[in-house]
PDB file of N, CA and C in Angstrom:
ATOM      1  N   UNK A   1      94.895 157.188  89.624  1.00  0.00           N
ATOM      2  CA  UNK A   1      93.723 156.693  90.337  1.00  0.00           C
ATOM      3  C   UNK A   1      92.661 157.795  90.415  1.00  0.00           C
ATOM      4  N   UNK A   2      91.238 157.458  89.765  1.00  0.00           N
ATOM      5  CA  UNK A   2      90.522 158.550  90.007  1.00  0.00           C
ATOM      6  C   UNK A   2      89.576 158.496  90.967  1.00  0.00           C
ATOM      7  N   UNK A   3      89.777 159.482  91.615  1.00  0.00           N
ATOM      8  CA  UNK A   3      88.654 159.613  93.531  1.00  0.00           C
ATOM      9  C   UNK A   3      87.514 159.281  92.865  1.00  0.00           C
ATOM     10  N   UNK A   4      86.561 159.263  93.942  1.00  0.00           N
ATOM     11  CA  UNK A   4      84.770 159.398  94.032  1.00  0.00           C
ATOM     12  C   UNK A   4      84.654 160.476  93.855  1.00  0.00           C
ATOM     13  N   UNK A   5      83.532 161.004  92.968  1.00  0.00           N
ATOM     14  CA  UNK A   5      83.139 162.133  93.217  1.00  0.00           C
ATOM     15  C   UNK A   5      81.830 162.245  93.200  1.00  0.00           C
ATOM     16  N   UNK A   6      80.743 163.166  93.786  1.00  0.00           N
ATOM     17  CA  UNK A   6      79.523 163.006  93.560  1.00  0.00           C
ATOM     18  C   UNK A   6      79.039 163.777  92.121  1.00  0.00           C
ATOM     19  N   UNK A   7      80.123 164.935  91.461  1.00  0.00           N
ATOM     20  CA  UNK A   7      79.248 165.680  90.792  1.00  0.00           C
ATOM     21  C   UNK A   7      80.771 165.897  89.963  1.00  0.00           C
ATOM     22  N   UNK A   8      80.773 165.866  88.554  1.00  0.00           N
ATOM     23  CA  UNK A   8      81.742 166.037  87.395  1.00  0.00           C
ATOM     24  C   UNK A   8      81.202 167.116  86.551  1.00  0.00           C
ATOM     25  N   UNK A   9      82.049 167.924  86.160  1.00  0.00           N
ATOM     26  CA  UNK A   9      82.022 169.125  85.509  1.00  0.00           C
ATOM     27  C   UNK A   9      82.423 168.733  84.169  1.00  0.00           C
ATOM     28  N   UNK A  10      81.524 169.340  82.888  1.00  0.00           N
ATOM     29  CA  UNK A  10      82.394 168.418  81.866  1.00  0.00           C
ATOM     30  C   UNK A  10      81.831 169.824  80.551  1.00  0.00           C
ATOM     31  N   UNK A  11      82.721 169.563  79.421  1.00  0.00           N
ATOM     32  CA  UNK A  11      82.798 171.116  78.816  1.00  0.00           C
ATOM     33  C   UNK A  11      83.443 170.244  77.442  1.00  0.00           C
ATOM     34  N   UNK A  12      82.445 169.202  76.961  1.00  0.00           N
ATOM     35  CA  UNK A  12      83.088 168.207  75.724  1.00  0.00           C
ATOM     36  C   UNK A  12      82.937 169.360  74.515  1.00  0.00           C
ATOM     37  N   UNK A  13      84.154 169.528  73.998  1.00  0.00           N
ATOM     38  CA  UNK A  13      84.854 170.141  72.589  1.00  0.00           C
ATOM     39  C   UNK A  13      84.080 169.741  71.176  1.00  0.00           C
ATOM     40  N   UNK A  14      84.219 168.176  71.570  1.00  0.00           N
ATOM     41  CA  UNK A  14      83.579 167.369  70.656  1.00  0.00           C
ATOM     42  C   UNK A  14      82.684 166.173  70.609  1.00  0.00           C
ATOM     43  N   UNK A  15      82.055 165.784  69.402  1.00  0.00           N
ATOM     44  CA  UNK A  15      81.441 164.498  70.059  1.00  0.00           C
ATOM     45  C   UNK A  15      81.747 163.614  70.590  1.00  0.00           C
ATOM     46  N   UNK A  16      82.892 163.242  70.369  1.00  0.00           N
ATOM     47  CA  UNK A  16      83.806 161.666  70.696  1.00  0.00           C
ATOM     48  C   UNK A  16      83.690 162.199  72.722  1.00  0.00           C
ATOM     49  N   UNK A  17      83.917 163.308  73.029  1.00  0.00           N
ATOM     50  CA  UNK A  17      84.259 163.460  74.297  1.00  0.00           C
ATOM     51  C   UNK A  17      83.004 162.629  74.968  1.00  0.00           C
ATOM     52  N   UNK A  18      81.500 162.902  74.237  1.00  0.00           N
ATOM     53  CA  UNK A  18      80.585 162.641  75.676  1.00  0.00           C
ATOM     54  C   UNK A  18      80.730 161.067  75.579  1.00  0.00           C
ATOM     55  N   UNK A  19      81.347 160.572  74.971  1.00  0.00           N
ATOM     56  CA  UNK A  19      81.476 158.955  75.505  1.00  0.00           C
ATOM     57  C   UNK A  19      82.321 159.140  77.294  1.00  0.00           C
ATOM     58  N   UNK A  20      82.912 159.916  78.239  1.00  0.00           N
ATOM     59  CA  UNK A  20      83.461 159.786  79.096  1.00  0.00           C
ATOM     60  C   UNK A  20      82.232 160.359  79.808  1.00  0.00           C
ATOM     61  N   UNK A  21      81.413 161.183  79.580  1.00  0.00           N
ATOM     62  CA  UNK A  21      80.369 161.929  80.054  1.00  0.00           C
ATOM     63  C   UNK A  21      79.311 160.645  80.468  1.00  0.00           C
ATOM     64  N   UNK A  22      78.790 160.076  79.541  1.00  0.00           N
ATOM     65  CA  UNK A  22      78.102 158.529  79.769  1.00  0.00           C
ATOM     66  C   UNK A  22      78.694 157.856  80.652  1.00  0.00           C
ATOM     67  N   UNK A  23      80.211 157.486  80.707  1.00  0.00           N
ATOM     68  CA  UNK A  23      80.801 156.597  82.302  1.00  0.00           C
ATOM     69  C   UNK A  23      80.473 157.097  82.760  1.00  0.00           C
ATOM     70  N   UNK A  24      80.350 158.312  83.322  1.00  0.00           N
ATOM     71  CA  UNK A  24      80.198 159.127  84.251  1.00  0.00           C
ATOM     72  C   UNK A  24      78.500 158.467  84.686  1.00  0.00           C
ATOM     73  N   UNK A  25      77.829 159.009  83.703  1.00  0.00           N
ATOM     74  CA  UNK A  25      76.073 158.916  84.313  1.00  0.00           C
ATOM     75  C   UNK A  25      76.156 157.169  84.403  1.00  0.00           C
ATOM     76  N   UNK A  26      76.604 156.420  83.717  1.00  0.00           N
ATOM     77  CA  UNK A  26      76.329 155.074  84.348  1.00  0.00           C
ATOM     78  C   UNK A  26      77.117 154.486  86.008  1.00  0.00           C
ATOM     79  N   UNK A  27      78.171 155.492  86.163  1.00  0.00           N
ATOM     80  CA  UNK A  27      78.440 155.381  87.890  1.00  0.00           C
ATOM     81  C   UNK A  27      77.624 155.709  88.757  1.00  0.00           C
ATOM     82  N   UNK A  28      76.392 156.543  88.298  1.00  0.00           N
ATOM     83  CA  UNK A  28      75.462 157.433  88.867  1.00  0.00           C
ATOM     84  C   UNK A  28      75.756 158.683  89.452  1.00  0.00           C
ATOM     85  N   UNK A  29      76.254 159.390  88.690  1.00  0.00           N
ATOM     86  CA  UNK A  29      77.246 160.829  89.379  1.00  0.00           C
ATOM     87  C   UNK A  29      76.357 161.799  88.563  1.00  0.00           C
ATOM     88  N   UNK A  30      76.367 162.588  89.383  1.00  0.00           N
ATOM     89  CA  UNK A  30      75.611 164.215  88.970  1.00  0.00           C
ATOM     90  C   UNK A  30      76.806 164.419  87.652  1.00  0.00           C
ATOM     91  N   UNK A  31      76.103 164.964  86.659  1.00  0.00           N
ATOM     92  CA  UNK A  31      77.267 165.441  85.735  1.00  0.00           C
ATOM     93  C   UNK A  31      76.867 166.973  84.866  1.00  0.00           C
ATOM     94  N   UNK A  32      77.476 167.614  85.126  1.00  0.00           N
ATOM     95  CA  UNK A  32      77.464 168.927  84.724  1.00  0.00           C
ATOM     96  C   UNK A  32      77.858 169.654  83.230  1.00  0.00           C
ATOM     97  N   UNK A  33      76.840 169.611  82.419  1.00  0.00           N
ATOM     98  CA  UNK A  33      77.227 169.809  81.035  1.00  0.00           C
ATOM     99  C   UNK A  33      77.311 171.183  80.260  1.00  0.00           C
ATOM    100  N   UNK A  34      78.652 172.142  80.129  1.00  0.00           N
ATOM    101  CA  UNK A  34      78.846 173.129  79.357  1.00  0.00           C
ATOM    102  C   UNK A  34      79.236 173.068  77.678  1.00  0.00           C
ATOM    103  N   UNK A  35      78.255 173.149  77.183  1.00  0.00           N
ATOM    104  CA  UNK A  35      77.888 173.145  75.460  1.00  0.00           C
ATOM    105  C   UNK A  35      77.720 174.190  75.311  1.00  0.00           C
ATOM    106  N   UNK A  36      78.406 175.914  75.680  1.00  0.00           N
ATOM    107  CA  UNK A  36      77.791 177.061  75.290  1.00  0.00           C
ATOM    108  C   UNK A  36      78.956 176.912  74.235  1.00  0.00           C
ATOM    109  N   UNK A  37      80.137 176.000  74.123  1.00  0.00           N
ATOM    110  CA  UNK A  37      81.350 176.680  72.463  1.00  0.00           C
ATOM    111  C   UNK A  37      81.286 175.707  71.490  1.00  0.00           C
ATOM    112  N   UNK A  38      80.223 174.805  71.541  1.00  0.00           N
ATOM    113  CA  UNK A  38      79.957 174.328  70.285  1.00  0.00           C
ATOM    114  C   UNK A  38      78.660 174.903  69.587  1.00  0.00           C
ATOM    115  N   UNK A  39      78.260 174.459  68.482  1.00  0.00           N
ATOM    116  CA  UNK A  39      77.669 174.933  67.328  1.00  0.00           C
ATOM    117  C   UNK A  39      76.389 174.073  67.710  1.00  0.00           C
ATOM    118  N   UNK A  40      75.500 174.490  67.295  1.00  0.00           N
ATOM    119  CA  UNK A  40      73.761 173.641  67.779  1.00  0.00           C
ATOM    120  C   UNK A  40      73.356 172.272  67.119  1.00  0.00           C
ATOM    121  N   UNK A  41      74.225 171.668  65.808  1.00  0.00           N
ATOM    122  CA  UNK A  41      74.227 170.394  65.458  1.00  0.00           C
ATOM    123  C   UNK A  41      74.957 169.655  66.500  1.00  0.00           C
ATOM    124  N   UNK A  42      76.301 170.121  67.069  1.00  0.00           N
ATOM    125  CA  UNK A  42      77.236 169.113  67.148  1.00  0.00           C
ATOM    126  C   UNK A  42      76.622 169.429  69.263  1.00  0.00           C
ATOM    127  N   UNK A  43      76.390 170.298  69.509  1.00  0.00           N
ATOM    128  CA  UNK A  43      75.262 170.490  70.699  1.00  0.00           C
ATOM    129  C   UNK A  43      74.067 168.956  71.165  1.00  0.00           C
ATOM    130  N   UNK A  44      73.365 169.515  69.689  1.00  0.00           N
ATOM    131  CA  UNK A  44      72.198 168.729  69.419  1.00  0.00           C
ATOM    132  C   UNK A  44      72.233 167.010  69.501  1.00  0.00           C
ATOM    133  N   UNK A  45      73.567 166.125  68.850  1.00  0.00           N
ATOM    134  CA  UNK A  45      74.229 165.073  68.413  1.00  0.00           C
ATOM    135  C   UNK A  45      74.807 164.733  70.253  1.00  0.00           C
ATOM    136  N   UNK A  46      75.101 165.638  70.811  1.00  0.00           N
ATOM    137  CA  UNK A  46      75.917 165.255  72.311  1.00  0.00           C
ATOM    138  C   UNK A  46      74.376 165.219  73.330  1.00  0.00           C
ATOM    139  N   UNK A  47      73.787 166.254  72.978  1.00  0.00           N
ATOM    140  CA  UNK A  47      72.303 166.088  74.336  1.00  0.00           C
ATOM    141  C   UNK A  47      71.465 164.813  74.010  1.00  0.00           C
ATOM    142  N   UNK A  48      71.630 164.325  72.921  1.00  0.00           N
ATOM    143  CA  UNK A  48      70.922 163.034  72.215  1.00  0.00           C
ATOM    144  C   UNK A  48      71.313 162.159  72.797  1.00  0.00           C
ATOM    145  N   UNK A  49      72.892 162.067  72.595  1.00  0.00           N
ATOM    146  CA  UNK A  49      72.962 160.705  73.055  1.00  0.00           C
ATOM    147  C   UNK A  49      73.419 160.552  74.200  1.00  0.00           C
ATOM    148  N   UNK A  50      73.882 161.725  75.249  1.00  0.00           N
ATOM    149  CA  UNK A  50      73.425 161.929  76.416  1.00  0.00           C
ATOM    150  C   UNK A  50      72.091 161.403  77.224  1.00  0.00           C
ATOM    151  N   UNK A  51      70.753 162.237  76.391  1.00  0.00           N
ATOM    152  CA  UNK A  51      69.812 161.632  76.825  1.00  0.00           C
ATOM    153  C   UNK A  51      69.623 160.237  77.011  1.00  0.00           C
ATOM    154  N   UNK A  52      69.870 159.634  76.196  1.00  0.00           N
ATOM    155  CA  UNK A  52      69.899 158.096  75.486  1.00  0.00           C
ATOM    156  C   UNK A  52      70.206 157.466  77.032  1.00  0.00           C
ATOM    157  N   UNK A  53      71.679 157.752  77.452  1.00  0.00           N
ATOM    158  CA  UNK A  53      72.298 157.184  78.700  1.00  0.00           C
ATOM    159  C   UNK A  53      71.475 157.563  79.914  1.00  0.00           C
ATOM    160  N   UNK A  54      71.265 158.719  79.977  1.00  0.00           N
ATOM    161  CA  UNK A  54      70.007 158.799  81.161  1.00  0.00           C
ATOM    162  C   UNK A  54      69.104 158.380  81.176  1.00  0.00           C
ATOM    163  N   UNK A  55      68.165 158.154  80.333  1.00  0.00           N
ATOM    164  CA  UNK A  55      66.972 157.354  79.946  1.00  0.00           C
ATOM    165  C   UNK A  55      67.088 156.061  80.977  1.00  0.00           C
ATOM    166  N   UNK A  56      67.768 155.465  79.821  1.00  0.00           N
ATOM    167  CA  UNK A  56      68.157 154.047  80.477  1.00  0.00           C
ATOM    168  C   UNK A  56      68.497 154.014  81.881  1.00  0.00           C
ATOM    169  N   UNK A  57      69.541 154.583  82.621  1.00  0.00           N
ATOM    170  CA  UNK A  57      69.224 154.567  83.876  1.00  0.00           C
ATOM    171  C   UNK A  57      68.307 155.478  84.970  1.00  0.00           C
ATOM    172  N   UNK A  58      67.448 155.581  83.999  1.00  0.00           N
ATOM    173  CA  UNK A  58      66.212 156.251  84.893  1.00  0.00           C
ATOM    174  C   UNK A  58      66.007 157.841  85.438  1.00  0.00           C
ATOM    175  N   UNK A  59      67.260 158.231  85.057  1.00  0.00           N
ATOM    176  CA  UNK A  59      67.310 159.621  85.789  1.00  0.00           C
ATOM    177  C   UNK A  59      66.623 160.720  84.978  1.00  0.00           C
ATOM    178  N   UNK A  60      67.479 161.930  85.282  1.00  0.00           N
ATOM    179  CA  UNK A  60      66.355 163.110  84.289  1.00  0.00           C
ATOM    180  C   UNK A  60      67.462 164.152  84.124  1.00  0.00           C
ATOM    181  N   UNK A  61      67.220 164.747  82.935  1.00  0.00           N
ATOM    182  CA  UNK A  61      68.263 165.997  82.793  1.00  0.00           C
ATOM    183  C   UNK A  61      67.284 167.685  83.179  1.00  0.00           C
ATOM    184  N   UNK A  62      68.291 168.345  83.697  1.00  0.00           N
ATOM    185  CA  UNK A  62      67.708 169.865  83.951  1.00  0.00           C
ATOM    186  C   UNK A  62      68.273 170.559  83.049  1.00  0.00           C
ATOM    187  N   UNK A  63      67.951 171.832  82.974  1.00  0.00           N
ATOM    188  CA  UNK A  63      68.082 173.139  82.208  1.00  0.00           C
ATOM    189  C   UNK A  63      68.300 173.963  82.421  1.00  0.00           C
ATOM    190  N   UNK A  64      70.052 174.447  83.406  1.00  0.00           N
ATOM    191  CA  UNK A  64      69.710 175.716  85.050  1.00  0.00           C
ATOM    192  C   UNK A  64      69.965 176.998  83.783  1.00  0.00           C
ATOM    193  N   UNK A  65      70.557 176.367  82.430  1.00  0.00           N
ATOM    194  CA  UNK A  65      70.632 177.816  81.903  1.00  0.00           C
ATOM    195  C   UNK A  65      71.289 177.713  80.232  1.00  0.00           C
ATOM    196  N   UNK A  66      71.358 178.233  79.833  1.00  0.00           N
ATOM    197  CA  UNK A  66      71.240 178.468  78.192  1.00  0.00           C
ATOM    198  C   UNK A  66      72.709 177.596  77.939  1.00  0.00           C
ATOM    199  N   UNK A  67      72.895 176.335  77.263  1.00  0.00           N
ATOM    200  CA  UNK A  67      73.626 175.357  76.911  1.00  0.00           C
ATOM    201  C   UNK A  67      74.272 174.697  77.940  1.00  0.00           C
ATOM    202  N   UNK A  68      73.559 175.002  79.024  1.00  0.00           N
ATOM    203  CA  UNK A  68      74.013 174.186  80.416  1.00  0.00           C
ATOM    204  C   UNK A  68      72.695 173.193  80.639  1.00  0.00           C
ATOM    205  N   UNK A  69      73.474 171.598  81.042  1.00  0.00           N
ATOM    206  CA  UNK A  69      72.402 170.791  81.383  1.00  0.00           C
ATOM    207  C   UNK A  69      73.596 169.857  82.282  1.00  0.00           C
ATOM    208  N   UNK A  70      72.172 169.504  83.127  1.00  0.00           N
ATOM    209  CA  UNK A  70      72.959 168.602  84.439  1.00  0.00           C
ATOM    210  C   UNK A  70      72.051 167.259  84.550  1.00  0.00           C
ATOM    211  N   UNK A  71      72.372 166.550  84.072  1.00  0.00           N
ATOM    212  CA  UNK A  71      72.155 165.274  84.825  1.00  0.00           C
ATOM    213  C   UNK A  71      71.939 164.655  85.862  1.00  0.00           C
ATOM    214  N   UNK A  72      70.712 164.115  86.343  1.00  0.00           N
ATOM    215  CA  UNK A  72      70.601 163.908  87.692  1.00  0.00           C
ATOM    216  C   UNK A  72      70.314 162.575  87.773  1.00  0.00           C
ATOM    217  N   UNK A  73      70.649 161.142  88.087  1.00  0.00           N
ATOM    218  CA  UNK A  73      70.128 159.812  88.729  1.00  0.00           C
ATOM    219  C   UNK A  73      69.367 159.639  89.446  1.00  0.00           C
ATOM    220  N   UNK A  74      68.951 158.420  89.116  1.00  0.00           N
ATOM    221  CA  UNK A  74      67.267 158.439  89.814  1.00  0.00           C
ATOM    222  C   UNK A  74      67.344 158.051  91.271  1.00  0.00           C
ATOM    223  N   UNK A  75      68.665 157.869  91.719  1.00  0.00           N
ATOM    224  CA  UNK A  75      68.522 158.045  93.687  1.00  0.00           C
ATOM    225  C   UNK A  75      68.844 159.224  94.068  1.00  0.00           C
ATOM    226  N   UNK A  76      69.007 160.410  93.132  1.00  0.00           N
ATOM    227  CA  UNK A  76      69.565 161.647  94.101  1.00  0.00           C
ATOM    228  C   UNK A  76      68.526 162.478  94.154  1.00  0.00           C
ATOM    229  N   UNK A  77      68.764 163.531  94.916  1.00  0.00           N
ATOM    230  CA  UNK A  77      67.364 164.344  95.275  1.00  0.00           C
ATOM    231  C   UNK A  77      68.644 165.848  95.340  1.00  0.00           C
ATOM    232  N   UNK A  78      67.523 166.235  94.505  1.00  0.00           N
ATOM    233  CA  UNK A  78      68.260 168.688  94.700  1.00  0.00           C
ATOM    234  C   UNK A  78      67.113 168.826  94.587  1.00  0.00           C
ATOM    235  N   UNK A  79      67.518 170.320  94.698  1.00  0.00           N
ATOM    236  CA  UNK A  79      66.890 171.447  94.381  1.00  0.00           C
ATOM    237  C   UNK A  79      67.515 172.800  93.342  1.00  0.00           C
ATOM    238  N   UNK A  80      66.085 172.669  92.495  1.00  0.00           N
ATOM    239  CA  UNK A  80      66.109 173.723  91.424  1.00  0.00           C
ATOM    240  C   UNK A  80      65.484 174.909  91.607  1.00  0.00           C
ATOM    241  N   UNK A  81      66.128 175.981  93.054  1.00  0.00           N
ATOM    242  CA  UNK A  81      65.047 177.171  93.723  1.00  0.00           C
ATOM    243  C   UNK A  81      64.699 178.047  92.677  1.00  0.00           C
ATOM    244  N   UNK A  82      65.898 178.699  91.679  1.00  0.00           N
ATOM    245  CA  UNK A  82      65.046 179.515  90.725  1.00  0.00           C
ATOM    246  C   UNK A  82      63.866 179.388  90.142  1.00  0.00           C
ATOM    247  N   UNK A  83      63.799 178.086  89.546  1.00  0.00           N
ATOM    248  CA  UNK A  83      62.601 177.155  88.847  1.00  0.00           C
ATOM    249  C   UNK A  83      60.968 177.081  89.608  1.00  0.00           C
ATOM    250  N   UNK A  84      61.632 177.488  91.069  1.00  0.00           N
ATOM    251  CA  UNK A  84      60.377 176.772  91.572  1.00  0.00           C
ATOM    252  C   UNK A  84      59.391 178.721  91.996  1.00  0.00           C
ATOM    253  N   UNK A  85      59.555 179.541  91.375  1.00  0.00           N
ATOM    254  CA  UNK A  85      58.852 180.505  91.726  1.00  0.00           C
ATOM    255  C   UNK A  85      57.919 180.711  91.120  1.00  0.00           C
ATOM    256  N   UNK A  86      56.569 181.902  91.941  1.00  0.00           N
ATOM    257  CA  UNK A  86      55.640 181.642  91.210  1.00  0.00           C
ATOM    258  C   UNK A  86      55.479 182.142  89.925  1.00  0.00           C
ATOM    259  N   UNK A  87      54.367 181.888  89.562  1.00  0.00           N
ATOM    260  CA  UNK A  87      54.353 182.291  87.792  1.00  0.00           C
ATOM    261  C   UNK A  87      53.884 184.007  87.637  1.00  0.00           C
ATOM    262  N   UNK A  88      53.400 184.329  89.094  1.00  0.00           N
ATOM    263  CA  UNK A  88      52.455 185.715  89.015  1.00  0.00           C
ATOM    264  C   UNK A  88      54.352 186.857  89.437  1.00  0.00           C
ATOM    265  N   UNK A  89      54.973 185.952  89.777  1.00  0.00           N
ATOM    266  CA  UNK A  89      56.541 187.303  89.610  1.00  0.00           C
ATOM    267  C   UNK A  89      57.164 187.724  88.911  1.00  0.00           C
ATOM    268  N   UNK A  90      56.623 188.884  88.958  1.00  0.00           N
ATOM    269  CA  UNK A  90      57.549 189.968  88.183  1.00  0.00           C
ATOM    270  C   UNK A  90      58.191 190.570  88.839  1.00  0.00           C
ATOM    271  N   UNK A  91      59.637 190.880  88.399  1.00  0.00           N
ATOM    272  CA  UNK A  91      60.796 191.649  89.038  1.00  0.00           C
ATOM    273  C   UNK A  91      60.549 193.056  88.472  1.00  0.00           C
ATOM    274  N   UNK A  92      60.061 193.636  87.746  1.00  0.00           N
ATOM    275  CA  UNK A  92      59.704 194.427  87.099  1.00  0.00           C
ATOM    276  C   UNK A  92      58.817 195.538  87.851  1.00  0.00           C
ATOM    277  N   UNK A  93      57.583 194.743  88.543  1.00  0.00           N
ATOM    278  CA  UNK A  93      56.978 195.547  89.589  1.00  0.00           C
ATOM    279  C   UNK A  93      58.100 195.985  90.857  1.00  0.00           C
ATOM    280  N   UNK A  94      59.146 195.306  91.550  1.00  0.00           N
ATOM    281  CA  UNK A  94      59.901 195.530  92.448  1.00  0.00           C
ATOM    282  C   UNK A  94      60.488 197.100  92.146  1.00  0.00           C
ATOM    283  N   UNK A  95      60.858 197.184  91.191  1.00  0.00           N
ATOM    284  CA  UNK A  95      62.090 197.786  91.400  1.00  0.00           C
ATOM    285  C   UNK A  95      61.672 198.735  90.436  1.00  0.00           C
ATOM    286  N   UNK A  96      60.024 199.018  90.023  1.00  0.00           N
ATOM    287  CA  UNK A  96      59.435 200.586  89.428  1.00  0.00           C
ATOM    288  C   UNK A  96      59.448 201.544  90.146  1.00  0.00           C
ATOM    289  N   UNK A  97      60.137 202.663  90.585  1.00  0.00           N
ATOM    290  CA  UNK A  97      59.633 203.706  92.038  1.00  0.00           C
ATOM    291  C   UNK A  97      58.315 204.507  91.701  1.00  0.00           C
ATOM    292  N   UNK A  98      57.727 204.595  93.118  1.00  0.00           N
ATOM    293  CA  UNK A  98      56.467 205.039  93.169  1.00  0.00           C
ATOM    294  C   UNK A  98      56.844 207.098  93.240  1.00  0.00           C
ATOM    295  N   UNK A  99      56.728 208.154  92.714  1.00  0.00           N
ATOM    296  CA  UNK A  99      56.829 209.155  92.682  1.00  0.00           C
ATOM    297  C   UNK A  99      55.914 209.930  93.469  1.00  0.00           C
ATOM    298  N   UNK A 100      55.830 210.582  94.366  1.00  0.00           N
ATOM    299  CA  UNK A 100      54.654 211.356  94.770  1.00  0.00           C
ATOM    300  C   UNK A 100      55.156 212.956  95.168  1.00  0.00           C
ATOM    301  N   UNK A 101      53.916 213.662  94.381  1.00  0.00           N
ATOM    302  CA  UNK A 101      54.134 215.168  94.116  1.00  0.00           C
ATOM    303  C   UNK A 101      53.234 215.988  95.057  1.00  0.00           C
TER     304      UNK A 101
END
């Protein structure tokens, strides 16, 4: 018997896998996608037709980080804080020390 969950972690090997990834987004569940150990065709072939399933039910995919994408449905509400900083920050100015002789 599988519980409710609000949010599924998923790390498909291959293509055939994101067919369970799609149940998932048509229950309307946050779904959490690790594609950093496949190759950028067979990557490319899974975010496609991924997209495809979100589309259709309205939601939107994010980008928190390099072959990671999460799925979100169009009744849930987050937050993406890294994303939302301004464009004038640089970490770069922080952490130059000022020298005085």
């Amino acid at each position: 018997m599988e519980k409710d969950f609000d949010i599924v972690f998923v790390k498909p090997r291959k293509f055939e896998d994101c067919v369970k990834c799609v149940e998932h987004i048509k229950k309307d569940k946050i779904v959490h996608i690790n594609l950093l150990d496949l190759d950028s065709k067979e990557s490319q072939r899974i975010l496609d037709y991924i997209s495809g399933a979100v589309y259709i039910k309205g939601g939107q995919i994010e980008n928190p980080g390099e072959s990671i994408f999460c799925t979100i449905p169009k009744n849930k509400t987050y937050l993406f804080e890294y994303k939302t900083k301004t464009e004038n920050y640089d970490e770069e100015e922080e952490i130059i020390p000022s020298y005085k002789k």
